[in-house]
PDB file of N, CA and C in Angstrom:
ATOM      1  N   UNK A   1     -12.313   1.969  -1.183  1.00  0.00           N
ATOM      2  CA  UNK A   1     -12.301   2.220   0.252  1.00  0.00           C
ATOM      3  C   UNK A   1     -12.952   3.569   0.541  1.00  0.00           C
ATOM      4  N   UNK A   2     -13.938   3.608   1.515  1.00  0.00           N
ATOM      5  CA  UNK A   2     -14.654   4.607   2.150  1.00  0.00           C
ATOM      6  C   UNK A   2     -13.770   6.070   2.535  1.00  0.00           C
ATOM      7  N   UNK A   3     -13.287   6.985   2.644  1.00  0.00           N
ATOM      8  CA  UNK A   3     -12.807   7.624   3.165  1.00  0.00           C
ATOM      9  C   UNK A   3     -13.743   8.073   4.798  1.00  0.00           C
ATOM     10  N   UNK A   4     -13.185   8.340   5.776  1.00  0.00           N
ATOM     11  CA  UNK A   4     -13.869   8.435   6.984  1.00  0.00           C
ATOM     12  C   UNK A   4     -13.997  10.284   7.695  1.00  0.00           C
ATOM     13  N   UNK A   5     -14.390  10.403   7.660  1.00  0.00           N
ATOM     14  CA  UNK A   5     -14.197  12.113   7.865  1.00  0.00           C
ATOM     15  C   UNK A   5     -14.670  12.508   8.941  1.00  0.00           C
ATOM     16  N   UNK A   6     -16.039  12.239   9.862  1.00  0.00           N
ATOM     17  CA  UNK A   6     -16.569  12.884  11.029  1.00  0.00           C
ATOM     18  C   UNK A   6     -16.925  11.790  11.869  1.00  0.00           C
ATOM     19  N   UNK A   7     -15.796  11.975  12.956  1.00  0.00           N
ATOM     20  CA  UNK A   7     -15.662  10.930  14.219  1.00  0.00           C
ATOM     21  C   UNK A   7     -15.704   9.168  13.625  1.00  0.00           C
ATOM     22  N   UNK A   8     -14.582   8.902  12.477  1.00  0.00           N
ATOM     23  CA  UNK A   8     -14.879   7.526  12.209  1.00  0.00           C
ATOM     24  C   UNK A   8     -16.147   7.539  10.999  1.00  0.00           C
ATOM     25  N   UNK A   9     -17.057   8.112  10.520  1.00  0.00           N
ATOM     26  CA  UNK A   9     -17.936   7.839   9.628  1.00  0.00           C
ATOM     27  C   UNK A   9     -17.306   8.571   8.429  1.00  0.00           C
ATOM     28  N   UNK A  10     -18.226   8.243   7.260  1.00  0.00           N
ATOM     29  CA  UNK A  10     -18.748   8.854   5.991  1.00  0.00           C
ATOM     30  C   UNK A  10     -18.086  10.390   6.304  1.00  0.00           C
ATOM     31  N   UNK A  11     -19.323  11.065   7.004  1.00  0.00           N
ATOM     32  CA  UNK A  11     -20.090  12.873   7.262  1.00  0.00           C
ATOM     33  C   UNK A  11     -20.700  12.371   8.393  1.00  0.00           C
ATOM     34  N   UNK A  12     -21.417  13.553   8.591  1.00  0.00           N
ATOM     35  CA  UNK A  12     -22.268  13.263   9.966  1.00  0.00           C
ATOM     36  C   UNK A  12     -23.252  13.035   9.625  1.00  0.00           C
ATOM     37  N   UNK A  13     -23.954  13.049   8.559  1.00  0.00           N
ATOM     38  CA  UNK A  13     -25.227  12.590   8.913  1.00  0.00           C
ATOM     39  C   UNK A  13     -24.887  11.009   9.089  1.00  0.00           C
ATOM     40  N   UNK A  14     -24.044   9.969   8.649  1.00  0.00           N
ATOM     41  CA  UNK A  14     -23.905   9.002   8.623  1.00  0.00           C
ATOM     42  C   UNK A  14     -23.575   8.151  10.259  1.00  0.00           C
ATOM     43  N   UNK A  15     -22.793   9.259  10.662  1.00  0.00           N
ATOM     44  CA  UNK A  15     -22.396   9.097  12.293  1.00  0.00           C
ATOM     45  C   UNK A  15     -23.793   8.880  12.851  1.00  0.00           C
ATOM     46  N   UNK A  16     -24.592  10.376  12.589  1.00  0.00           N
ATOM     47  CA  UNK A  16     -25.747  10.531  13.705  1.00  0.00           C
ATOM     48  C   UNK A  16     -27.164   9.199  13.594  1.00  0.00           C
ATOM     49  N   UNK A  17     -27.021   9.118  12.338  1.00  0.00           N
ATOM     50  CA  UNK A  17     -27.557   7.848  12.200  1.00  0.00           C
ATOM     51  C   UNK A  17     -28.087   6.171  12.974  1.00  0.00           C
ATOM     52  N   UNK A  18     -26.109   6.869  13.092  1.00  0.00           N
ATOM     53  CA  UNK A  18     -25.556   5.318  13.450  1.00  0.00           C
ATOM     54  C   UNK A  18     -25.818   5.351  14.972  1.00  0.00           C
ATOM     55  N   UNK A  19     -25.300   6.469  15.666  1.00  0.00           N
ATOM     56  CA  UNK A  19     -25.544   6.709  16.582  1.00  0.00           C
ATOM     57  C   UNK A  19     -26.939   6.638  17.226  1.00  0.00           C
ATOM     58  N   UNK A  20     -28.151   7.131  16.994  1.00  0.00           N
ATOM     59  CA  UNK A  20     -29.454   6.964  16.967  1.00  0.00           C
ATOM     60  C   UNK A  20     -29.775   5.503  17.122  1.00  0.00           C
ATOM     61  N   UNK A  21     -29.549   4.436  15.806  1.00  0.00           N
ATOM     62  CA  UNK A  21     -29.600   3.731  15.910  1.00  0.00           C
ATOM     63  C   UNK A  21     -29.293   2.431  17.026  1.00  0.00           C
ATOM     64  N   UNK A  22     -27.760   3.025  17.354  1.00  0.00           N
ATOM     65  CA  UNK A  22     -27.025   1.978  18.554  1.00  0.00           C
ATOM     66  C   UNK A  22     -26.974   2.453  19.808  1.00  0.00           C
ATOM     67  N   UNK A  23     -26.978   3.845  20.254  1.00  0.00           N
ATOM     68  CA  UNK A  23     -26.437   4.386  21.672  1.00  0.00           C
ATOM     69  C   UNK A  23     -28.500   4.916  21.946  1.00  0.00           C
ATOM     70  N   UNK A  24     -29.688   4.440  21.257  1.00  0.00           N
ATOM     71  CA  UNK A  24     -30.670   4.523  22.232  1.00  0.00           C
ATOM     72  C   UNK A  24     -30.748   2.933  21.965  1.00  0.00           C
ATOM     73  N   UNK A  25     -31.599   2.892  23.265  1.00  0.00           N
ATOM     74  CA  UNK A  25     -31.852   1.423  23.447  1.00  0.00           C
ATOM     75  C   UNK A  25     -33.208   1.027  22.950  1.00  0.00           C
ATOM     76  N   UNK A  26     -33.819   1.387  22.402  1.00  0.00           N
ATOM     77  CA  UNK A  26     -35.027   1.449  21.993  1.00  0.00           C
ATOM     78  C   UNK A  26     -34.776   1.011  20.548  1.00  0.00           C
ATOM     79  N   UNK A  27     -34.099   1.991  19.596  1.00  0.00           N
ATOM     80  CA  UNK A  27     -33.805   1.792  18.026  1.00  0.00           C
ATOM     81  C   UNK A  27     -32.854   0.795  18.348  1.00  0.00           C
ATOM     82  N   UNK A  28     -32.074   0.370  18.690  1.00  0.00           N
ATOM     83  CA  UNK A  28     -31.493  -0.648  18.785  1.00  0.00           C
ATOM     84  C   UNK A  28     -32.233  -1.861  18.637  1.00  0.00           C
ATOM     85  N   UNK A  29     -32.823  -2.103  19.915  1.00  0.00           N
ATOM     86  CA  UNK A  29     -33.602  -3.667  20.003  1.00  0.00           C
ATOM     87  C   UNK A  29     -34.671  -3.179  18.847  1.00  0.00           C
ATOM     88  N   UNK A  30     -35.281  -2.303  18.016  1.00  0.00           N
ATOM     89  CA  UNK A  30     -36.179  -2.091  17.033  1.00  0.00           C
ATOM     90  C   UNK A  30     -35.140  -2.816  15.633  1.00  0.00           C
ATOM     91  N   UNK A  31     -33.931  -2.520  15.655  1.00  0.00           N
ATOM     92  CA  UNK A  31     -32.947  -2.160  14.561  1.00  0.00           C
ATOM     93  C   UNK A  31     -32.663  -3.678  14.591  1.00  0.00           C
ATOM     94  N   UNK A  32     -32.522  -4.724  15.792  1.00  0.00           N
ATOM     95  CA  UNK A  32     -32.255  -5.728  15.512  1.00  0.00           C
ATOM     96  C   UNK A  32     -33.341  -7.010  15.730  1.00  0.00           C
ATOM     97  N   UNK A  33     -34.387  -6.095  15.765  1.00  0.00           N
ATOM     98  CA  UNK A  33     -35.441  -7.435  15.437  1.00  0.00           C
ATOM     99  C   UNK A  33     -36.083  -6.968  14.427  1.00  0.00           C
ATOM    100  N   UNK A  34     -36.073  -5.928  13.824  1.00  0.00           N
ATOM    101  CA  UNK A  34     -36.670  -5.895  12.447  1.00  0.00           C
ATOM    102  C   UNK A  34     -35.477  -7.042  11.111  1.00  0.00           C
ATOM    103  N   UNK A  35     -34.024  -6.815  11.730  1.00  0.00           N
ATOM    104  CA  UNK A  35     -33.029  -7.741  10.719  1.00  0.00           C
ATOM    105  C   UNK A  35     -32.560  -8.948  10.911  1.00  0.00           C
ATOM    106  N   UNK A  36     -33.052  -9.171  12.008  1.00  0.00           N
ATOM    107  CA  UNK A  36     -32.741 -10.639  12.208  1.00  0.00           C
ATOM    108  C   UNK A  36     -33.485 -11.535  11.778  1.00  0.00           C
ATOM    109  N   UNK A  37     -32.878 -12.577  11.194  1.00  0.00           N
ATOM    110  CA  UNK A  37     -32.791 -13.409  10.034  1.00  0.00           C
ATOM    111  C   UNK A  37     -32.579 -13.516   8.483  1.00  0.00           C
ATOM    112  N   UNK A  38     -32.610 -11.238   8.533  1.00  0.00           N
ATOM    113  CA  UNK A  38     -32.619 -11.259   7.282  1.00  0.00           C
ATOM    114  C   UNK A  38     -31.260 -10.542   6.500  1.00  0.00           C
ATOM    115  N   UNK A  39     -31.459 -10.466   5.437  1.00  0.00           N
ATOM    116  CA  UNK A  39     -29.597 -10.195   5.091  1.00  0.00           C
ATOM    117  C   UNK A  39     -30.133  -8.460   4.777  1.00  0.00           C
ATOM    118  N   UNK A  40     -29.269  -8.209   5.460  1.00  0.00           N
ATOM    119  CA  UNK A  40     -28.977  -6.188   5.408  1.00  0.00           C
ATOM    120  C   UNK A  40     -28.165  -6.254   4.103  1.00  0.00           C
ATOM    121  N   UNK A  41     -28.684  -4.905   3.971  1.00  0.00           N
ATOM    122  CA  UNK A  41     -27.431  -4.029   2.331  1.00  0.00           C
ATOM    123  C   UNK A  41     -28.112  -2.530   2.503  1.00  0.00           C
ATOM    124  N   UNK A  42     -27.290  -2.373   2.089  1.00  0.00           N
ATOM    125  CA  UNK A  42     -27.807  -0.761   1.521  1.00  0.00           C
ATOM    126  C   UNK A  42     -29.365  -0.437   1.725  1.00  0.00           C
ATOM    127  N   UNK A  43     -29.740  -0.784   0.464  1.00  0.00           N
ATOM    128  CA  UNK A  43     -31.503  -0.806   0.354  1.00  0.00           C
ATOM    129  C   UNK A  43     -32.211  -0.673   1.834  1.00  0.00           C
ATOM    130  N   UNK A  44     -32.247  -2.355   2.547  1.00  0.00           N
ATOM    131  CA  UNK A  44     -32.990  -2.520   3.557  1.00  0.00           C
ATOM    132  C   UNK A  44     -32.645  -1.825   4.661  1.00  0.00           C
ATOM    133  N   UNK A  45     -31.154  -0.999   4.937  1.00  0.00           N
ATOM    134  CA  UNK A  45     -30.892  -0.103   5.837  1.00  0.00           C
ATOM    135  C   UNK A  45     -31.537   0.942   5.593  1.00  0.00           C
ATOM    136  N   UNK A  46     -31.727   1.281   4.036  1.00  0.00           N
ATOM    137  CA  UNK A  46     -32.313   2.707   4.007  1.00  0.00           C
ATOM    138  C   UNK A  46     -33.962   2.953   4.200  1.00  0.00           C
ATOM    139  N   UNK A  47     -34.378   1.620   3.789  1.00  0.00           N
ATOM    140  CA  UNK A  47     -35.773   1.697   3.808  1.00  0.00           C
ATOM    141  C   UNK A  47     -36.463   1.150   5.533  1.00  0.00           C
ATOM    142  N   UNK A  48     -35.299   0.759   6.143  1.00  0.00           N
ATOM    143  CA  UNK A  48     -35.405   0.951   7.739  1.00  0.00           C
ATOM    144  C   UNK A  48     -35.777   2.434   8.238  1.00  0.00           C
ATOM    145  N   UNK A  49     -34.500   2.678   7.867  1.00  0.00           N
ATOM    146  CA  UNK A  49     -34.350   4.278   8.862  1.00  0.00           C
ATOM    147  C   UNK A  49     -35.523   4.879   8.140  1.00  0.00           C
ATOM    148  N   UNK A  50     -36.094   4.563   7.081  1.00  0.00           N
ATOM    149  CA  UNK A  50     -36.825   5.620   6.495  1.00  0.00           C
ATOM    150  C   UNK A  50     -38.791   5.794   7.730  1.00  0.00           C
ATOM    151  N   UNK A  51     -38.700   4.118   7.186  1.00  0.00           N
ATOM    152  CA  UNK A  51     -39.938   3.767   8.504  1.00  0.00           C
ATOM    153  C   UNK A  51     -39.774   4.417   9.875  1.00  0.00           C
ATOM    154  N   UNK A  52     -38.327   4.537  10.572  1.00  0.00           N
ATOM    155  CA  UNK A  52     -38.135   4.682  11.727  1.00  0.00           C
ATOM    156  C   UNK A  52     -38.128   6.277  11.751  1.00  0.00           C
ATOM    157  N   UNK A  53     -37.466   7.119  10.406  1.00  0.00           N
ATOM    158  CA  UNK A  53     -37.795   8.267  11.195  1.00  0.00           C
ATOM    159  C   UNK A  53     -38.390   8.911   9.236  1.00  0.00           C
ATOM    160  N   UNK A  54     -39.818   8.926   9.086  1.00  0.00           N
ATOM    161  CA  UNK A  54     -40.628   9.016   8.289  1.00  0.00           C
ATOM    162  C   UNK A  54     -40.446  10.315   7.404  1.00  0.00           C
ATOM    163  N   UNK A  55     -40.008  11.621   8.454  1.00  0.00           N
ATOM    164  CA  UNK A  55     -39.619  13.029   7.657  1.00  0.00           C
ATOM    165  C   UNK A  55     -38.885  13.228   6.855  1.00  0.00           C
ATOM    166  N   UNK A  56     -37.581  12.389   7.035  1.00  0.00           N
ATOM    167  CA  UNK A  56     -36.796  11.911   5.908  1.00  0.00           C
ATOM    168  C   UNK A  56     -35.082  12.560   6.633  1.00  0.00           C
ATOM    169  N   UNK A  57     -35.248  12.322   7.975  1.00  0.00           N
ATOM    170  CA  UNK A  57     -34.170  12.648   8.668  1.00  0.00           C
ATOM    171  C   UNK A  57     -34.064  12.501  10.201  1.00  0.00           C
ATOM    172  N   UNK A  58     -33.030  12.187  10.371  1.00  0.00           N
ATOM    173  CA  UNK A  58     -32.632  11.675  11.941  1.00  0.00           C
ATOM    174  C   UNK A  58     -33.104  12.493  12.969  1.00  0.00           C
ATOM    175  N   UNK A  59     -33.649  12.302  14.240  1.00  0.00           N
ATOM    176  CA  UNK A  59     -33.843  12.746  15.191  1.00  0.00           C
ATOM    177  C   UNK A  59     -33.365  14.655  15.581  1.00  0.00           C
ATOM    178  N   UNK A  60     -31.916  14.778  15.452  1.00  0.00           N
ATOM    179  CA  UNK A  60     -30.853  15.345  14.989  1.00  0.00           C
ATOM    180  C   UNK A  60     -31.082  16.425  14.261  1.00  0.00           C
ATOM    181  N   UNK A  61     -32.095  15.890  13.025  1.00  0.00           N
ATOM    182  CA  UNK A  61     -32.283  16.970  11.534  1.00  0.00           C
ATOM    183  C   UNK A  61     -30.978  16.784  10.841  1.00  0.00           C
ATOM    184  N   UNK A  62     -30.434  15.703  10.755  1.00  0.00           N
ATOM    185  CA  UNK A  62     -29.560  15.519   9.981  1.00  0.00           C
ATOM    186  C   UNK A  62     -30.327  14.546   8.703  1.00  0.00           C
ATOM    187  N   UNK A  63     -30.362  14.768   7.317  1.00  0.00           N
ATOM    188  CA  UNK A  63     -31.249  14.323   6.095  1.00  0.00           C
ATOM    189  C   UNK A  63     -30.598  12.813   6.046  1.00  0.00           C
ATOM    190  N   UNK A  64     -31.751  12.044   5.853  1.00  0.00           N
ATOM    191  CA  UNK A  64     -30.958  10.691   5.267  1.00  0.00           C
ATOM    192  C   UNK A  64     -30.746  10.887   4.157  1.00  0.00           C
ATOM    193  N   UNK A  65     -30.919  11.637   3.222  1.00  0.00           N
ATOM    194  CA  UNK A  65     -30.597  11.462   1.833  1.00  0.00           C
ATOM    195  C   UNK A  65     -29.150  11.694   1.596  1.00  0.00           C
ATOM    196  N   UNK A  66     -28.101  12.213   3.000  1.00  0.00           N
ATOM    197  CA  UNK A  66     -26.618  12.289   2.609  1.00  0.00           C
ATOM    198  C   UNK A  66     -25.994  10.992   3.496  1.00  0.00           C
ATOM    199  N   UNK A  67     -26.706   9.967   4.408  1.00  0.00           N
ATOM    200  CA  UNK A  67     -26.496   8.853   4.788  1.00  0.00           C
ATOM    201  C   UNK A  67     -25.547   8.102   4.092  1.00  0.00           C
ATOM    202  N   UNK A  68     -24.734   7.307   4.341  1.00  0.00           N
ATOM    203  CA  UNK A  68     -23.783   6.011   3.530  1.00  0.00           C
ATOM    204  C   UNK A  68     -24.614   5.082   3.735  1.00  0.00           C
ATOM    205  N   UNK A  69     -25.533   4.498   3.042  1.00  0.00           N
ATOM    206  CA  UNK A  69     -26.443   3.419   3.649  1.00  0.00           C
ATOM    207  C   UNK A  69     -25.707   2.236   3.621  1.00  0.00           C
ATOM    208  N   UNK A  70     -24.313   1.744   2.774  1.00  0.00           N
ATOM    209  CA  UNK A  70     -23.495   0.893   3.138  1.00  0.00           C
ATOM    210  C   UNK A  70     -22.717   0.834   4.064  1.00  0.00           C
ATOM    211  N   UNK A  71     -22.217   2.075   4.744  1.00  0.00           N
ATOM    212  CA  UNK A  71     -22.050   2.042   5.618  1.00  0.00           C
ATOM    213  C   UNK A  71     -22.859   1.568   7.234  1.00  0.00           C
ATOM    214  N   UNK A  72     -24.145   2.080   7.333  1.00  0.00           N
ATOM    215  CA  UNK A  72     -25.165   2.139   7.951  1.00  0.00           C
ATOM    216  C   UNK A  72     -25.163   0.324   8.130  1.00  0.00           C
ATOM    217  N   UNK A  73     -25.744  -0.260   6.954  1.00  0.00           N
ATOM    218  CA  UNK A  73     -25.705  -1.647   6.718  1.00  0.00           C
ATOM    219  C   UNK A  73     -24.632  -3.007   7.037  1.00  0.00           C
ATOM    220  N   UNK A  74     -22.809  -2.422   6.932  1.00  0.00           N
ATOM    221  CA  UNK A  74     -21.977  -3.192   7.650  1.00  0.00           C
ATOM    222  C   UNK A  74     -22.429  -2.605   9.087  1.00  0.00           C
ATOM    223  N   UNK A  75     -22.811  -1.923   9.451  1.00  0.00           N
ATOM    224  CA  UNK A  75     -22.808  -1.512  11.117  1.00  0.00           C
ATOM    225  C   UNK A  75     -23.712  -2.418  11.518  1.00  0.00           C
ATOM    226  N   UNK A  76     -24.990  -2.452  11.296  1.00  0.00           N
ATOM    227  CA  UNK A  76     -26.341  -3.232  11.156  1.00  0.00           C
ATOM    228  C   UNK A  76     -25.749  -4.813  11.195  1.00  0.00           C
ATOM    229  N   UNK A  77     -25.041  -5.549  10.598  1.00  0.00           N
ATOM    230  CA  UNK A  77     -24.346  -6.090  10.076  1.00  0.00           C
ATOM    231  C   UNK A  77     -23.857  -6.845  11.410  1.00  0.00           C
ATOM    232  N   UNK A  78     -23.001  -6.066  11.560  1.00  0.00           N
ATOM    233  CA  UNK A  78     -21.762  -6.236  13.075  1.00  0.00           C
ATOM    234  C   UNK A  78     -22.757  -6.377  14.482  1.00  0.00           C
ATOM    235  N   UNK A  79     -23.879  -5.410  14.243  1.00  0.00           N
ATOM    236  CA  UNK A  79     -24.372  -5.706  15.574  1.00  0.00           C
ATOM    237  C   UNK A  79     -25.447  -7.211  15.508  1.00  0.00           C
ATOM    238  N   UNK A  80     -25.685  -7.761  14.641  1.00  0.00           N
ATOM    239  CA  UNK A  80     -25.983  -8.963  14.645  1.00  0.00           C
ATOM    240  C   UNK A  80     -25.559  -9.746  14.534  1.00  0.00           C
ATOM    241  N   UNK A  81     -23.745  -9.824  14.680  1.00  0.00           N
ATOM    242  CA  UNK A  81     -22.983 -10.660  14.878  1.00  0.00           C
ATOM    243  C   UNK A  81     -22.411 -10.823  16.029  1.00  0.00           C
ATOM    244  N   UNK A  82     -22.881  -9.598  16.667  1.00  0.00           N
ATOM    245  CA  UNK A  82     -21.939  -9.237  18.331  1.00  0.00           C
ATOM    246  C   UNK A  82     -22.635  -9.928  18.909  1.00  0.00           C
TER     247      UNK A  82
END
């Protein structure tokens, strides 16, 4: 089991991520037509965000390299089930 530490996530970079991802509307509808049809994990979350933000960190300046990309991926996950 994950332990949860900053607002419900991982850390923050994992929050801000997530956040980026779901609360703009833009990475969102990007986030769910790049995965729809296809099965998310780890990997394909990370090599998402990586395309989406190329420097190697969130909008934010928060690094993906301290990301939960399993985490990232059940989220990914949920919103293509909602």
């Amino acid at each position: 089991m994950t332990t949860k530490t900053y607002n419900g996530w991982t850390n923050r970079a994992t929050w801000n991520a997530a956040l980026w991802l779901t609360n703009t509307e833009s990475f969102y509808h990007m986030m769910l037509d790049h995965f729809q049809g296809d099965e998310v994990n780890a990997n394909s979350a990370r090599e998402f965000c990586h395309l989406v933000w190329p420097d190697g960190e969130t909008p934010d300046g928060d690094e993906l390299s301290d990301v939960n990309w399993a985490e990232i991926a059940d989220m990914i996950t949920e919103s293509l089930e909602g």
